[in-house]
N, C-alpha and C. Protein backbone atom coordinates (compact mmCIF):
# COMPACT_ATOMS: atom_id res chain seq x y z
N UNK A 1 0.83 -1.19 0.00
CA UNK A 1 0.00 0.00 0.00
C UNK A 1 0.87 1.25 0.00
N UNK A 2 2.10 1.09 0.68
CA UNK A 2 3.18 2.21 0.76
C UNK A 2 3.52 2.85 -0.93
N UNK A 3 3.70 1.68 -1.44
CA UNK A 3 3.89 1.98 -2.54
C UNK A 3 3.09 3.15 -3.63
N UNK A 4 1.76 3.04 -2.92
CA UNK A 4 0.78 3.73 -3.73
C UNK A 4 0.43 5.17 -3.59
N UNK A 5 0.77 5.61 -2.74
CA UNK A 5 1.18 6.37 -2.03
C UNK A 5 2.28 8.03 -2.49
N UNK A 6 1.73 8.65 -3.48
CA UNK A 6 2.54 9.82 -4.08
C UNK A 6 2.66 10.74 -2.83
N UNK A 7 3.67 11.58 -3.09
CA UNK A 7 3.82 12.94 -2.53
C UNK A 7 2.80 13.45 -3.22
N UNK A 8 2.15 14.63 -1.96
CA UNK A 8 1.01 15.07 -2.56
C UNK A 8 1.73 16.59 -3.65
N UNK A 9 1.32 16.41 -4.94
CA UNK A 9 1.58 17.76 -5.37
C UNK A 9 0.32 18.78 -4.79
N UNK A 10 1.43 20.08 -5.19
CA UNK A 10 0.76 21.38 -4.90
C UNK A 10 -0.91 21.73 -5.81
N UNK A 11 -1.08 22.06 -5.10
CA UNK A 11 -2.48 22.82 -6.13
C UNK A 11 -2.12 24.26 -6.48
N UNK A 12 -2.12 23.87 -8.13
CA UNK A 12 -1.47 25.22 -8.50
C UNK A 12 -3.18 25.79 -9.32
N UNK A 13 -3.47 26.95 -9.19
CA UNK A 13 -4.36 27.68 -9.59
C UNK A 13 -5.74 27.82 -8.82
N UNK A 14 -5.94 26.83 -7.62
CA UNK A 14 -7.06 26.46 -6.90
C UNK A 14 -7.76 25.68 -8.06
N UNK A 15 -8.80 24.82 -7.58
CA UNK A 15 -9.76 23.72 -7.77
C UNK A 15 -11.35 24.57 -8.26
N UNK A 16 -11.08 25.72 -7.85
CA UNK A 16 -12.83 26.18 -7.55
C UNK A 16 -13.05 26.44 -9.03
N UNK A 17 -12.40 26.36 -9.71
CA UNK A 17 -13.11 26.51 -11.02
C UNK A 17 -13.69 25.20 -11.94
N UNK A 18 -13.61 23.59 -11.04
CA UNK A 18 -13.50 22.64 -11.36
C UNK A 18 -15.00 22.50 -11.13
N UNK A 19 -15.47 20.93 -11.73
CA UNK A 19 -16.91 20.37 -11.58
C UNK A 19 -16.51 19.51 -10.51
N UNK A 20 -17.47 19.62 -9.98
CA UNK A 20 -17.13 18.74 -8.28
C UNK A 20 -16.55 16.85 -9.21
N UNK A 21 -16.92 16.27 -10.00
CA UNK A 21 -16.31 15.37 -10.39
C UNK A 21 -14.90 15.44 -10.36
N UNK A 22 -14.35 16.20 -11.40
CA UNK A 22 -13.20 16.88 -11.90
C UNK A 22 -12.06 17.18 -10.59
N UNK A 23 -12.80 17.89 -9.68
CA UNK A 23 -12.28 18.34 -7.94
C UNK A 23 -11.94 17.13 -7.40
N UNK A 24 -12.95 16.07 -7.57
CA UNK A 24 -12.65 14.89 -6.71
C UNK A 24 -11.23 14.35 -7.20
N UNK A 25 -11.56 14.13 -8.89
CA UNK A 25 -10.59 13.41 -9.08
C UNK A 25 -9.13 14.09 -9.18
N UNK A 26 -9.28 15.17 -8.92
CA UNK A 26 -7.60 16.28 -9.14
C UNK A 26 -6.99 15.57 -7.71
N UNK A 27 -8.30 16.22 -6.72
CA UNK A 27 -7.77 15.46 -5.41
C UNK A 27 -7.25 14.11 -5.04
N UNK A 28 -7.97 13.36 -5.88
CA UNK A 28 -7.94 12.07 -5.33
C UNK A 28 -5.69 11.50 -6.40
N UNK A 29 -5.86 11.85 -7.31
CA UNK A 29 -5.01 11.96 -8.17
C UNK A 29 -3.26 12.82 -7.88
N UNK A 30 -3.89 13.73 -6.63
CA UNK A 30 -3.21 14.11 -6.47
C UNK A 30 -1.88 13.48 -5.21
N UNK A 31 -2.88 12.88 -4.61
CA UNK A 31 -2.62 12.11 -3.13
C UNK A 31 -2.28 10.77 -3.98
N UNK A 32 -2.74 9.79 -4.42
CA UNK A 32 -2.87 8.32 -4.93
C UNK A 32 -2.17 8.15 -6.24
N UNK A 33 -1.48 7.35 -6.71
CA UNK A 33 -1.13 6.81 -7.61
C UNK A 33 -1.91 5.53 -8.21
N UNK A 34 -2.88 5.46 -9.11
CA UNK A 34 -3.59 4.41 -9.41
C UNK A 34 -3.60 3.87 -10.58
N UNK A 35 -3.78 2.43 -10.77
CA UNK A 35 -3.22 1.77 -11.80
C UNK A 35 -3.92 1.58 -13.10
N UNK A 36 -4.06 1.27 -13.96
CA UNK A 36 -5.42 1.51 -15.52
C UNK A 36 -6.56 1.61 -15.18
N UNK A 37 -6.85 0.15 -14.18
CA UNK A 37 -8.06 -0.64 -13.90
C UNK A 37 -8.61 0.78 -12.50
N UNK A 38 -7.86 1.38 -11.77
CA UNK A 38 -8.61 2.43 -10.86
C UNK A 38 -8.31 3.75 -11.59
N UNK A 39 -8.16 3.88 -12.74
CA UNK A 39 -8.32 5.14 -13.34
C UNK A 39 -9.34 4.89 -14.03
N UNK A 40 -9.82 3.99 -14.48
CA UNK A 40 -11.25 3.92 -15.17
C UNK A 40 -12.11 3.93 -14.20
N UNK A 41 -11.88 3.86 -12.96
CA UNK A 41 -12.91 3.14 -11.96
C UNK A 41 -13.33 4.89 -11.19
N UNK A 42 -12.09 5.67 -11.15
CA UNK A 42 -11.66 6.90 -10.60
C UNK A 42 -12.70 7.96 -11.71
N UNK A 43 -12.30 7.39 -13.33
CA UNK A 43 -13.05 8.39 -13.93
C UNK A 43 -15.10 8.14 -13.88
N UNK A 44 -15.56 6.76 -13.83
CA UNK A 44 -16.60 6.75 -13.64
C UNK A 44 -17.15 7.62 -12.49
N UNK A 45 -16.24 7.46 -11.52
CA UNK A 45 -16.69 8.24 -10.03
C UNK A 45 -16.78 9.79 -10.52
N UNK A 46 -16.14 10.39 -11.32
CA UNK A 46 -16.35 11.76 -11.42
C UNK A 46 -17.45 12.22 -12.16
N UNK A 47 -17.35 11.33 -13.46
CA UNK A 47 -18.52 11.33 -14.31
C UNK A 47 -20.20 11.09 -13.24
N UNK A 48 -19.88 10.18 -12.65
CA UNK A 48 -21.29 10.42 -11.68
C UNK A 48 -20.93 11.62 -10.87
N UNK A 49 -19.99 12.00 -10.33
CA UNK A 49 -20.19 13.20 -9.44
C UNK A 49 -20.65 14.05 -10.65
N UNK A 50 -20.58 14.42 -11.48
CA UNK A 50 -21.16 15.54 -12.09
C UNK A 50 -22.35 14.95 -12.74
N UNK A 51 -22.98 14.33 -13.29
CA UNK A 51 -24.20 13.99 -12.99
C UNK A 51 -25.30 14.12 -12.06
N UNK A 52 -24.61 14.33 -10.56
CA UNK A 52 -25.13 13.91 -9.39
C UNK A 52 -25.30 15.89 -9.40
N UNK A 53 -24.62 16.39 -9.90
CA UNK A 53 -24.57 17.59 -9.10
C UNK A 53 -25.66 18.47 -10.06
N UNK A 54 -25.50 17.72 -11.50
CA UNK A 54 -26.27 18.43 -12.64
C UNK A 54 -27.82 17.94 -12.13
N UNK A 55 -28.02 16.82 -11.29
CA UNK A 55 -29.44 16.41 -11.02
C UNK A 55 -29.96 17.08 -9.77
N UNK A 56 -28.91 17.31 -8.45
CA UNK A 56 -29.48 18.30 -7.50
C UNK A 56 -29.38 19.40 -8.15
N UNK A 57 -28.90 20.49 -8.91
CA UNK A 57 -29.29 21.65 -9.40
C UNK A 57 -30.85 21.46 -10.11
N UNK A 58 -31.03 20.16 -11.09
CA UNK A 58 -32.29 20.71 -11.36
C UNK A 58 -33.61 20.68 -10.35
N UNK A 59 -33.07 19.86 -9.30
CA UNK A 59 -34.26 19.32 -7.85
C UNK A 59 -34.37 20.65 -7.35
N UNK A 60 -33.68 21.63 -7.57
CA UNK A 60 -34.02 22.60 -6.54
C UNK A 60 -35.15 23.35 -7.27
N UNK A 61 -34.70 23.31 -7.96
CA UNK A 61 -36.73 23.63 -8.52
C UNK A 61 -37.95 23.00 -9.26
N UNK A 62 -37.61 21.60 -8.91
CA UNK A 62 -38.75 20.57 -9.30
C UNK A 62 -39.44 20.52 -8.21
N UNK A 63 -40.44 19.96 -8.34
CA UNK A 63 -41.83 19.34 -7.48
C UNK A 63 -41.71 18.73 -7.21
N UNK A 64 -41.79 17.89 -5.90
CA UNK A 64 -41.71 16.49 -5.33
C UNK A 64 -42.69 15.80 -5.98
N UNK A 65 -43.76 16.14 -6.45
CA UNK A 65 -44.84 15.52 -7.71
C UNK A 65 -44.72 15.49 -8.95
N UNK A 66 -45.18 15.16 -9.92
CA UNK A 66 -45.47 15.26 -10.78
C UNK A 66 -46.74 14.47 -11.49
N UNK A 67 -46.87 14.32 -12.70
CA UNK A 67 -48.47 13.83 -13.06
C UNK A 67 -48.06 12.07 -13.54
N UNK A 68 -48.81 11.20 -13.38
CA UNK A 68 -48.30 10.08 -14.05
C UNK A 68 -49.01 9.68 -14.91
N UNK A 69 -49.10 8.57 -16.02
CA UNK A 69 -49.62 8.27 -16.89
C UNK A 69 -51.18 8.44 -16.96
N UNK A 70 -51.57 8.30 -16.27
CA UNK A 70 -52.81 8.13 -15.93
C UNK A 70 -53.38 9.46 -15.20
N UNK A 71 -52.49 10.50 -14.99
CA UNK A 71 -53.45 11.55 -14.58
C UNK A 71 -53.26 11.73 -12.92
N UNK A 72 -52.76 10.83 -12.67
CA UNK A 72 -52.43 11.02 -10.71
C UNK A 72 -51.14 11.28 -10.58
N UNK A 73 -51.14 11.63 -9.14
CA UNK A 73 -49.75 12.41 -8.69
C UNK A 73 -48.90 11.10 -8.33
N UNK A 74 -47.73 11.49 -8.89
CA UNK A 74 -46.55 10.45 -8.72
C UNK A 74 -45.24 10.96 -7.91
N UNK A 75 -44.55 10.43 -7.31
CA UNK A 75 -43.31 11.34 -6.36
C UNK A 75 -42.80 11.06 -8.01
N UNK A 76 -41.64 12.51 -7.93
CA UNK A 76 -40.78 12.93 -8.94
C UNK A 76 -39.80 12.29 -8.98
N UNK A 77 -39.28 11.41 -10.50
CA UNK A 77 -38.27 10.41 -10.78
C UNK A 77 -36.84 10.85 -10.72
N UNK A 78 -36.78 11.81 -10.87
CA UNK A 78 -35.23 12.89 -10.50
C UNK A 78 -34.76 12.21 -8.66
N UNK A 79 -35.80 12.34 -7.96
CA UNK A 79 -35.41 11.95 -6.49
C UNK A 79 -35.07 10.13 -6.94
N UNK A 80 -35.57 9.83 -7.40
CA UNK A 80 -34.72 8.29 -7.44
C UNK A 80 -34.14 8.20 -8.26
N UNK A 81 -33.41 9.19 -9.12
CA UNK A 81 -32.08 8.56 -9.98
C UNK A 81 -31.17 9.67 -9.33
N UNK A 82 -32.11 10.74 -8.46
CA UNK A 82 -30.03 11.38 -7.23
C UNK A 82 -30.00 10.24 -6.62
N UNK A 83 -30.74 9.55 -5.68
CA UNK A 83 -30.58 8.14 -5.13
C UNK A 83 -29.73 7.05 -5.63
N UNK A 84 -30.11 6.76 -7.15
CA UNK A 84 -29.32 5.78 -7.11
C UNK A 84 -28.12 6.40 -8.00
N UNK A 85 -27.84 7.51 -8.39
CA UNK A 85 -26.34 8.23 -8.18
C UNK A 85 -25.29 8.24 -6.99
N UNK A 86 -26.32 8.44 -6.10
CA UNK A 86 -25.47 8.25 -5.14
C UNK A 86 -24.75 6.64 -4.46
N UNK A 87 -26.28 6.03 -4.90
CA UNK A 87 -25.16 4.50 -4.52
C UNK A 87 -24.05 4.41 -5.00
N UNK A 88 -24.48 4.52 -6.58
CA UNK A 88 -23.79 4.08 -7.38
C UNK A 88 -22.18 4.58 -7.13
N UNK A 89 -22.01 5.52 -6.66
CA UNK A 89 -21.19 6.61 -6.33
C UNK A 89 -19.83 5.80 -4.88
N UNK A 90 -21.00 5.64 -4.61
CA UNK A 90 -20.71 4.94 -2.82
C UNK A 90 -20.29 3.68 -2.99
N UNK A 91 -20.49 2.70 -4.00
CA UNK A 91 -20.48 1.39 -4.52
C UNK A 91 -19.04 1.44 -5.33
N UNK A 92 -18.93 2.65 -6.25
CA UNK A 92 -17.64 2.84 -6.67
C UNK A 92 -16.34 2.98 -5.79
N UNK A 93 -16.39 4.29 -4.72
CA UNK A 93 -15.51 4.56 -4.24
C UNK A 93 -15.06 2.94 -3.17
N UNK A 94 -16.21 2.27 -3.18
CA UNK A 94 -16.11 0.84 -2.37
C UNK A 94 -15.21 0.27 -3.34
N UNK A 95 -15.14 0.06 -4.55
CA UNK A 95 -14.42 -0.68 -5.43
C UNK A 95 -13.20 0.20 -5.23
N UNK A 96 -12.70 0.87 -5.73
CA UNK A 96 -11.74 1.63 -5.63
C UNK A 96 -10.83 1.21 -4.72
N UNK A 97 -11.85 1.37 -3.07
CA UNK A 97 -11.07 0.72 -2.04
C UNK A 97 -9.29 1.72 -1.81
N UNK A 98 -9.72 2.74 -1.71
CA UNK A 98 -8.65 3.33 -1.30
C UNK A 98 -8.81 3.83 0.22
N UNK A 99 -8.04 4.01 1.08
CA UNK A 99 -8.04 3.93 2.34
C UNK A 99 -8.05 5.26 2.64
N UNK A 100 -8.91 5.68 4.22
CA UNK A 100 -9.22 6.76 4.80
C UNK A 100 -8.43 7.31 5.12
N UNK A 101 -8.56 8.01 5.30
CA UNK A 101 -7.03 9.44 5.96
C UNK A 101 -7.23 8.70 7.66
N UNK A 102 -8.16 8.45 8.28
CA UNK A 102 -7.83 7.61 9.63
C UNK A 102 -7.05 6.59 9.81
N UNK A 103 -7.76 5.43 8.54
CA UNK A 103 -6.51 4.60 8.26
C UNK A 103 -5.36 4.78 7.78
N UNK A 104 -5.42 5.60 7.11
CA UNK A 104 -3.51 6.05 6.94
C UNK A 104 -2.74 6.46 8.05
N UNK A 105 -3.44 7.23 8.92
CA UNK A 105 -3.10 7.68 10.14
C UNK A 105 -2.79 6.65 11.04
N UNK A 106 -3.39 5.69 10.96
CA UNK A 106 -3.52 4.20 11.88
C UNK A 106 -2.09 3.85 11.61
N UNK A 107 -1.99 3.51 10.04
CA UNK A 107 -0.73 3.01 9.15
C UNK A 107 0.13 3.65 10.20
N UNK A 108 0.45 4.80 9.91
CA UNK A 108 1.23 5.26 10.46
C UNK A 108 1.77 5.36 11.77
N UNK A 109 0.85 5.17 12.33
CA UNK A 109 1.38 5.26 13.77
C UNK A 109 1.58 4.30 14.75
N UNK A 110 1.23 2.80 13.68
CA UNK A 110 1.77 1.78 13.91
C UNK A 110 3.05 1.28 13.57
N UNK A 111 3.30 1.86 12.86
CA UNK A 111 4.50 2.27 12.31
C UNK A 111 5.31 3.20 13.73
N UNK A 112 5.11 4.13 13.85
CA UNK A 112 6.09 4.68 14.65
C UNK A 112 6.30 4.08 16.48
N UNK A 113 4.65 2.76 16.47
CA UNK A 113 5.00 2.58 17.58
C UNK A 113 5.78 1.10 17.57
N UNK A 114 5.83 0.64 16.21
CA UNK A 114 6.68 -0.78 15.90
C UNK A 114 8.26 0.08 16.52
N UNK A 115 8.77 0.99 16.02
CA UNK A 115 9.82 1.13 16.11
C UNK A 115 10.51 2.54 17.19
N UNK A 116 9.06 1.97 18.15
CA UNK A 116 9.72 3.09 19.65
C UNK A 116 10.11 2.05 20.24
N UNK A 117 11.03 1.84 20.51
CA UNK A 117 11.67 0.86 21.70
C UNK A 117 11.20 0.74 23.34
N UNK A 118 10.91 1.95 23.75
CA UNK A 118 10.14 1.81 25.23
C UNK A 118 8.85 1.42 25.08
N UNK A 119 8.07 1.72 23.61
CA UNK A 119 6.42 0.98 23.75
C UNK A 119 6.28 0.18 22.42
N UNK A 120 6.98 -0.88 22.66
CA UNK A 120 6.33 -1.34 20.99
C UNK A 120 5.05 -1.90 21.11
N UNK A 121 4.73 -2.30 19.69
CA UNK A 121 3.06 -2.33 19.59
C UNK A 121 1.99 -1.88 19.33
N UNK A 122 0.56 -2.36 19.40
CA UNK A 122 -0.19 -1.52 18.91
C UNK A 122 -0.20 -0.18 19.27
N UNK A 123 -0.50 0.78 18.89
CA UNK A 123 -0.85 2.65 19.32
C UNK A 123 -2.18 2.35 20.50
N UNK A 124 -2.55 3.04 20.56
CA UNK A 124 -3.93 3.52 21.86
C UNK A 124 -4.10 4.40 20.64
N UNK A 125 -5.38 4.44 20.97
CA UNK A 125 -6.26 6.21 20.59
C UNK A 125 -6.12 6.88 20.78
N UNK A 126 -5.54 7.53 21.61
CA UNK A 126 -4.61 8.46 21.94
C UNK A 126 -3.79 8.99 21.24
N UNK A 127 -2.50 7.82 21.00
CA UNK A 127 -1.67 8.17 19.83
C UNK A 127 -1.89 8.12 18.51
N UNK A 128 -2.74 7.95 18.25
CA UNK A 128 -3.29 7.78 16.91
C UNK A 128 -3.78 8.89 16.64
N UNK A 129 -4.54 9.78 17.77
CA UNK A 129 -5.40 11.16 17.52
C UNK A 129 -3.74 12.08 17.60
N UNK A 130 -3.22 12.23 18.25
CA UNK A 130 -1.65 12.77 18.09
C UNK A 130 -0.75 12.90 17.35
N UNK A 131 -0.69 11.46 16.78
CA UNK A 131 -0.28 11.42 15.55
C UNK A 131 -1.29 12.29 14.05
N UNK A 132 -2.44 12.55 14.17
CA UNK A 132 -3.04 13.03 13.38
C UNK A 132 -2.98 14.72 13.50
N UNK A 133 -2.99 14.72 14.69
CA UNK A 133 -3.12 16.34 14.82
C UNK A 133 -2.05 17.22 14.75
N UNK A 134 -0.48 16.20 15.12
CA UNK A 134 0.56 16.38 14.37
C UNK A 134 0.74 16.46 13.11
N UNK A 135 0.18 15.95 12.36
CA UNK A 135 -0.12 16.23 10.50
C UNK A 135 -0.51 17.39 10.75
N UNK A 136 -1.85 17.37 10.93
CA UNK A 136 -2.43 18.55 10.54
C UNK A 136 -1.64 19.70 11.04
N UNK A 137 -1.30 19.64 12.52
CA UNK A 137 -0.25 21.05 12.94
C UNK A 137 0.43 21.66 11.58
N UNK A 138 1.11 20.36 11.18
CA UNK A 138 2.37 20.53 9.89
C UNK A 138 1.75 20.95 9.12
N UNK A 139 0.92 20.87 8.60
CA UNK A 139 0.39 20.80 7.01
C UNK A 139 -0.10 22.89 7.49
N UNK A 140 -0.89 23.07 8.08
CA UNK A 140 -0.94 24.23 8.64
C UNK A 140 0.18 25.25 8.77
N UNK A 141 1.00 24.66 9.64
CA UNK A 141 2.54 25.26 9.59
C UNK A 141 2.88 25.64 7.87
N UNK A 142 3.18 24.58 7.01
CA UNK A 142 3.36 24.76 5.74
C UNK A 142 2.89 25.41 4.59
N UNK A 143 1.40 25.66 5.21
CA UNK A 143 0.61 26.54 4.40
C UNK A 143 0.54 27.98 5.03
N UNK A 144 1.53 28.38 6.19
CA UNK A 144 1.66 29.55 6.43
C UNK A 144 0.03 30.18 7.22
N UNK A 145 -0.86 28.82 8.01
CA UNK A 145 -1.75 29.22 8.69
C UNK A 145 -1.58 29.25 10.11
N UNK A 146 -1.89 29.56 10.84
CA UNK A 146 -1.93 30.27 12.13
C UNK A 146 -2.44 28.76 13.09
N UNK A 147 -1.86 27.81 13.88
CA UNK A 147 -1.89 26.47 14.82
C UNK A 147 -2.82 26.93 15.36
């Protein structure tokens, strides 16, 4: 898993001009190194994120009704295809199977407690939240924000 694992590049120009698909995958691309089979898997996920986002923009001004074949009120089919966007979405990033920033954090700090000599072994929760908030300190520090 170490292996997969890039230095994160910089974000040069900011993201905000991106389609939340596009955002995901700069991000995700930026952190991960992934192989044919999760770059196809990476680009479906974006392609539904922007789908997903083109279908809540039009919900915000549809009707939870609409008329059905027959002349009666039907709940609006837009609410069950954001639904199953979103599985579908949730089902992907499951395939993907790339690991949480907690679990990386875990990684890690099993890691640093394999090779403390006064505590080897698993971490506590404790050190695991320490070890995280130490990132973040850094990453803060590096971006010239205020601890």
């Amino acid at each position: 898993m170490a292996e997969r694992i890039a230095v994160p590049l910089p974000i040069v120009g900011g993201v905000g001009h991106l389609s939340p698909g596009h955002r995901w995958l700069a991000e995700i691309t930026r952190i991960w190194r992934l192989d044919d089979a999760e770059w196809r898997v990476a680009e479906h996920i974006a392609q539904a994120e922007d789908e997903l986002a083109a279908l809540l923009e039009a919900a915000e001004n549809a009707p939870p009704t609409v008329r059905g074949s027959m002349g009666q009120p039907v709940a609006n089919p837009l609410y069950a295809e954001i639904r199953a966007h979103r599985k579908s979405i949730a089902d992907l990033k499951k395939q993907l199977d790339l690991p949480s920033e907690l679990d990386e954090a875990m990684r890690i700090a099993k890691l640093e407690a394999a090779q403390n000599p006064r505590r080897p072994g698993r971490p506590s929760r404790s050190d695991v939240r320490y070890t995280v908030n130490d990132q973040i300190r850094a990453a803060r520090l590096a971006d010239g924000q205020p601890v």
